[in-house]
C-alpha atoms as a PDB file:
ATOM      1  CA  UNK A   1      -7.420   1.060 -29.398  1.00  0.00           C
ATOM      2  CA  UNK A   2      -8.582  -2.544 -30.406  1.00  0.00           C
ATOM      3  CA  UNK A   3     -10.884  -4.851 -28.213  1.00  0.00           C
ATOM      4  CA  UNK A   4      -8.105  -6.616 -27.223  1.00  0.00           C
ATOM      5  CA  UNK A   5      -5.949  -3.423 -25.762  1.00  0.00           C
ATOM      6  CA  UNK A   6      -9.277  -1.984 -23.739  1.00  0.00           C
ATOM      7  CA  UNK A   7      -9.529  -5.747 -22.106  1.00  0.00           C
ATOM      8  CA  UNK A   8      -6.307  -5.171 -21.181  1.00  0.00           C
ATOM      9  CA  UNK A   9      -6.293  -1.553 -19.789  1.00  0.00           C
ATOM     10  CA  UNK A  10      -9.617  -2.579 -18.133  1.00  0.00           C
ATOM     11  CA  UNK A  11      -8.015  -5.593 -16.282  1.00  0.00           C
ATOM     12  CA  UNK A  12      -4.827  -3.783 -15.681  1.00  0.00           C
ATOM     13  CA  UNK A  13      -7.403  -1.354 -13.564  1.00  0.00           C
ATOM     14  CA  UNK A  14      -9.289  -3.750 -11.997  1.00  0.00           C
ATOM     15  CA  UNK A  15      -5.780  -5.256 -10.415  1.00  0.00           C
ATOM     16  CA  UNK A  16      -4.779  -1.895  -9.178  1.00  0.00           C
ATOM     17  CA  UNK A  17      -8.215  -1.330  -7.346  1.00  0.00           C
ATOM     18  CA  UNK A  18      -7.863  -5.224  -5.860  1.00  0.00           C
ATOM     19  CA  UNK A  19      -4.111  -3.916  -4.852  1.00  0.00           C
ATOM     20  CA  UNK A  20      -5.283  -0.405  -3.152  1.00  0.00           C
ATOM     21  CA  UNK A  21      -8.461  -2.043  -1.458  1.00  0.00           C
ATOM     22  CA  UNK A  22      -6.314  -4.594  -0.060  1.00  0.00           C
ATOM     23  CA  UNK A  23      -3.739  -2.160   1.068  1.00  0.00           C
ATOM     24  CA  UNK A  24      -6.039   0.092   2.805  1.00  0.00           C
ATOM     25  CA  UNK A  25      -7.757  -3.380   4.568  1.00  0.00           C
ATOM     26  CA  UNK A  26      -4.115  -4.609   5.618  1.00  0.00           C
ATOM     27  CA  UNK A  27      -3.572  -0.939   6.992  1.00  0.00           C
ATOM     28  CA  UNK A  28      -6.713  -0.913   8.270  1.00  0.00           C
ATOM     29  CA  UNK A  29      -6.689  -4.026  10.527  1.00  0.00           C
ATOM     30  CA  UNK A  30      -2.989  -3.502  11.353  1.00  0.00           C
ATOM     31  CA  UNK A  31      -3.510   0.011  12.541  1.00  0.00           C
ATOM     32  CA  UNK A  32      -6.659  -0.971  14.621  1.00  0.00           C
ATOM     33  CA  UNK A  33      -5.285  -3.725  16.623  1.00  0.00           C
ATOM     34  CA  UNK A  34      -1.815  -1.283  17.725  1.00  0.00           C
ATOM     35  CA  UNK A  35      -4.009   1.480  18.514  1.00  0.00           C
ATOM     36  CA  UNK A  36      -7.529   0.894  19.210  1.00  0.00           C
ATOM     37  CA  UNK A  37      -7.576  -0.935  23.032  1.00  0.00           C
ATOM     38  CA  UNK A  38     -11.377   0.146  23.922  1.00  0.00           C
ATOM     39  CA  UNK A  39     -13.575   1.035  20.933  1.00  0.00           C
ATOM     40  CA  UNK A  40     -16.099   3.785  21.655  1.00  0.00           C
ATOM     41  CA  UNK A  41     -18.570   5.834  19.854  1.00  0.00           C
ATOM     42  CA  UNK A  42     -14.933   8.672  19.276  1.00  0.00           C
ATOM     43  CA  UNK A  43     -11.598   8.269  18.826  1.00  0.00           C
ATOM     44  CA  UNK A  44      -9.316  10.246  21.852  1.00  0.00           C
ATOM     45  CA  UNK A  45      -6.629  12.503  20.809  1.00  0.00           C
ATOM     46  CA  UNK A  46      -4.223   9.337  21.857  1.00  0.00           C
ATOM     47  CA  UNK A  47      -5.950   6.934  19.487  1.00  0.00           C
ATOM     48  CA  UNK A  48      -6.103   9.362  16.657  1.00  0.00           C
ATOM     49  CA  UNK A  49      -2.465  10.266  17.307  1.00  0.00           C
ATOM     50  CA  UNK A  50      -1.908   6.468  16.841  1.00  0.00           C
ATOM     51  CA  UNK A  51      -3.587   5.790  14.102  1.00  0.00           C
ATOM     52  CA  UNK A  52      -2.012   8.642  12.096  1.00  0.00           C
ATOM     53  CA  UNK A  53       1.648   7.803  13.008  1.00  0.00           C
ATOM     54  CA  UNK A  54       1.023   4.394  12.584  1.00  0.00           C
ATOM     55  CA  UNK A  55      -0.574   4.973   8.989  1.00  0.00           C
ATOM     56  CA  UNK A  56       2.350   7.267   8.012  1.00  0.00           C
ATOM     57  CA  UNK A  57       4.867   4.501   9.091  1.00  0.00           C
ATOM     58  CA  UNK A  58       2.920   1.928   6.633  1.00  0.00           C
ATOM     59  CA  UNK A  59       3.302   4.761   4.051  1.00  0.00           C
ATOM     60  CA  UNK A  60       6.673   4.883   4.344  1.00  0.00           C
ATOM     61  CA  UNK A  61       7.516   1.317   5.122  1.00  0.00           C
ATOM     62  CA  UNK A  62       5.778   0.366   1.440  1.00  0.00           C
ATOM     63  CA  UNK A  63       7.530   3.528  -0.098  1.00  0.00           C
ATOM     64  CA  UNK A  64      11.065   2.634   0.976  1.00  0.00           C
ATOM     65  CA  UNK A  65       9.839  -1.381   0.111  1.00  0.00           C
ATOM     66  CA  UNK A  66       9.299  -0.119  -3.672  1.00  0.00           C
ATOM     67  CA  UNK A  67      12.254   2.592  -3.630  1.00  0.00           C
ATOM     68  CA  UNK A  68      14.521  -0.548  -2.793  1.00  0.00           C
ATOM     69  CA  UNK A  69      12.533  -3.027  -5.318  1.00  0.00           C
ATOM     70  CA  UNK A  70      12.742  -0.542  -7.906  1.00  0.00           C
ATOM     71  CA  UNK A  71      16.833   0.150  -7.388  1.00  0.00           C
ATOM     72  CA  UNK A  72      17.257  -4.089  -7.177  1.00  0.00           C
ATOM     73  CA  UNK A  73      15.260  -4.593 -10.066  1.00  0.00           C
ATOM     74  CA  UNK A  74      17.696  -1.788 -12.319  1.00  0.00           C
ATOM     75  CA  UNK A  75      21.040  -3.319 -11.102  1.00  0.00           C
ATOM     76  CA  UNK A  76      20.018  -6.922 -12.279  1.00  0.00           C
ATOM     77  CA  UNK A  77      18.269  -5.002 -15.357  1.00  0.00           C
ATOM     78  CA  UNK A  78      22.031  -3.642 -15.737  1.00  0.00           C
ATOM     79  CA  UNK A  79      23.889  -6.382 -15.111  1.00  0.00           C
ATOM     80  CA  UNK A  80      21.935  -8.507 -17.655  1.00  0.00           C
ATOM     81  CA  UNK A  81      22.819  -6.008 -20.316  1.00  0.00           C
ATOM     82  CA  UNK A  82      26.318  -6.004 -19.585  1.00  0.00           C
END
């Protein structure tokens, strides 16, 4: 791998960390102002419950978002080649 190819790699890396850190802050913040109305030295049962439905739901919102970028993006890929 040439100098040029490891710059690259590296920066291709350092995106995808910028991309998750962001993530998890946007799920972070979003999460906390639905579910957190009084904040105390421990979560209640309630809060928790919140937080992890309302995590799971972000999950899945971004995997369906890709799922359906991913199909969009192969139809035009197919109708270019056609």
């Amino acid at each position: 791998m040439n100098t040029e190819e490891e710059l690259k790699s590296f920066i291709e890396g350092e995106t995808e960390k910028q991309r998750y850190q962001y993530l998890v802050h946007e799920l972070t913040e979003k999460c906390w102002d639905v579910c957190v109305d009084k904040p105390g030295s421990k979560m209640d049962s309630k809060t928790e419950n919140c937080m992890q439905n309302c995590v799971n739901r972000f999950i899945d919102a971004t995997n369906l978002i890709v799922d359906r970028l991913g199909k969009t993006s192969s139809s035009m890929d197919s109708e270019l080649v056609s």
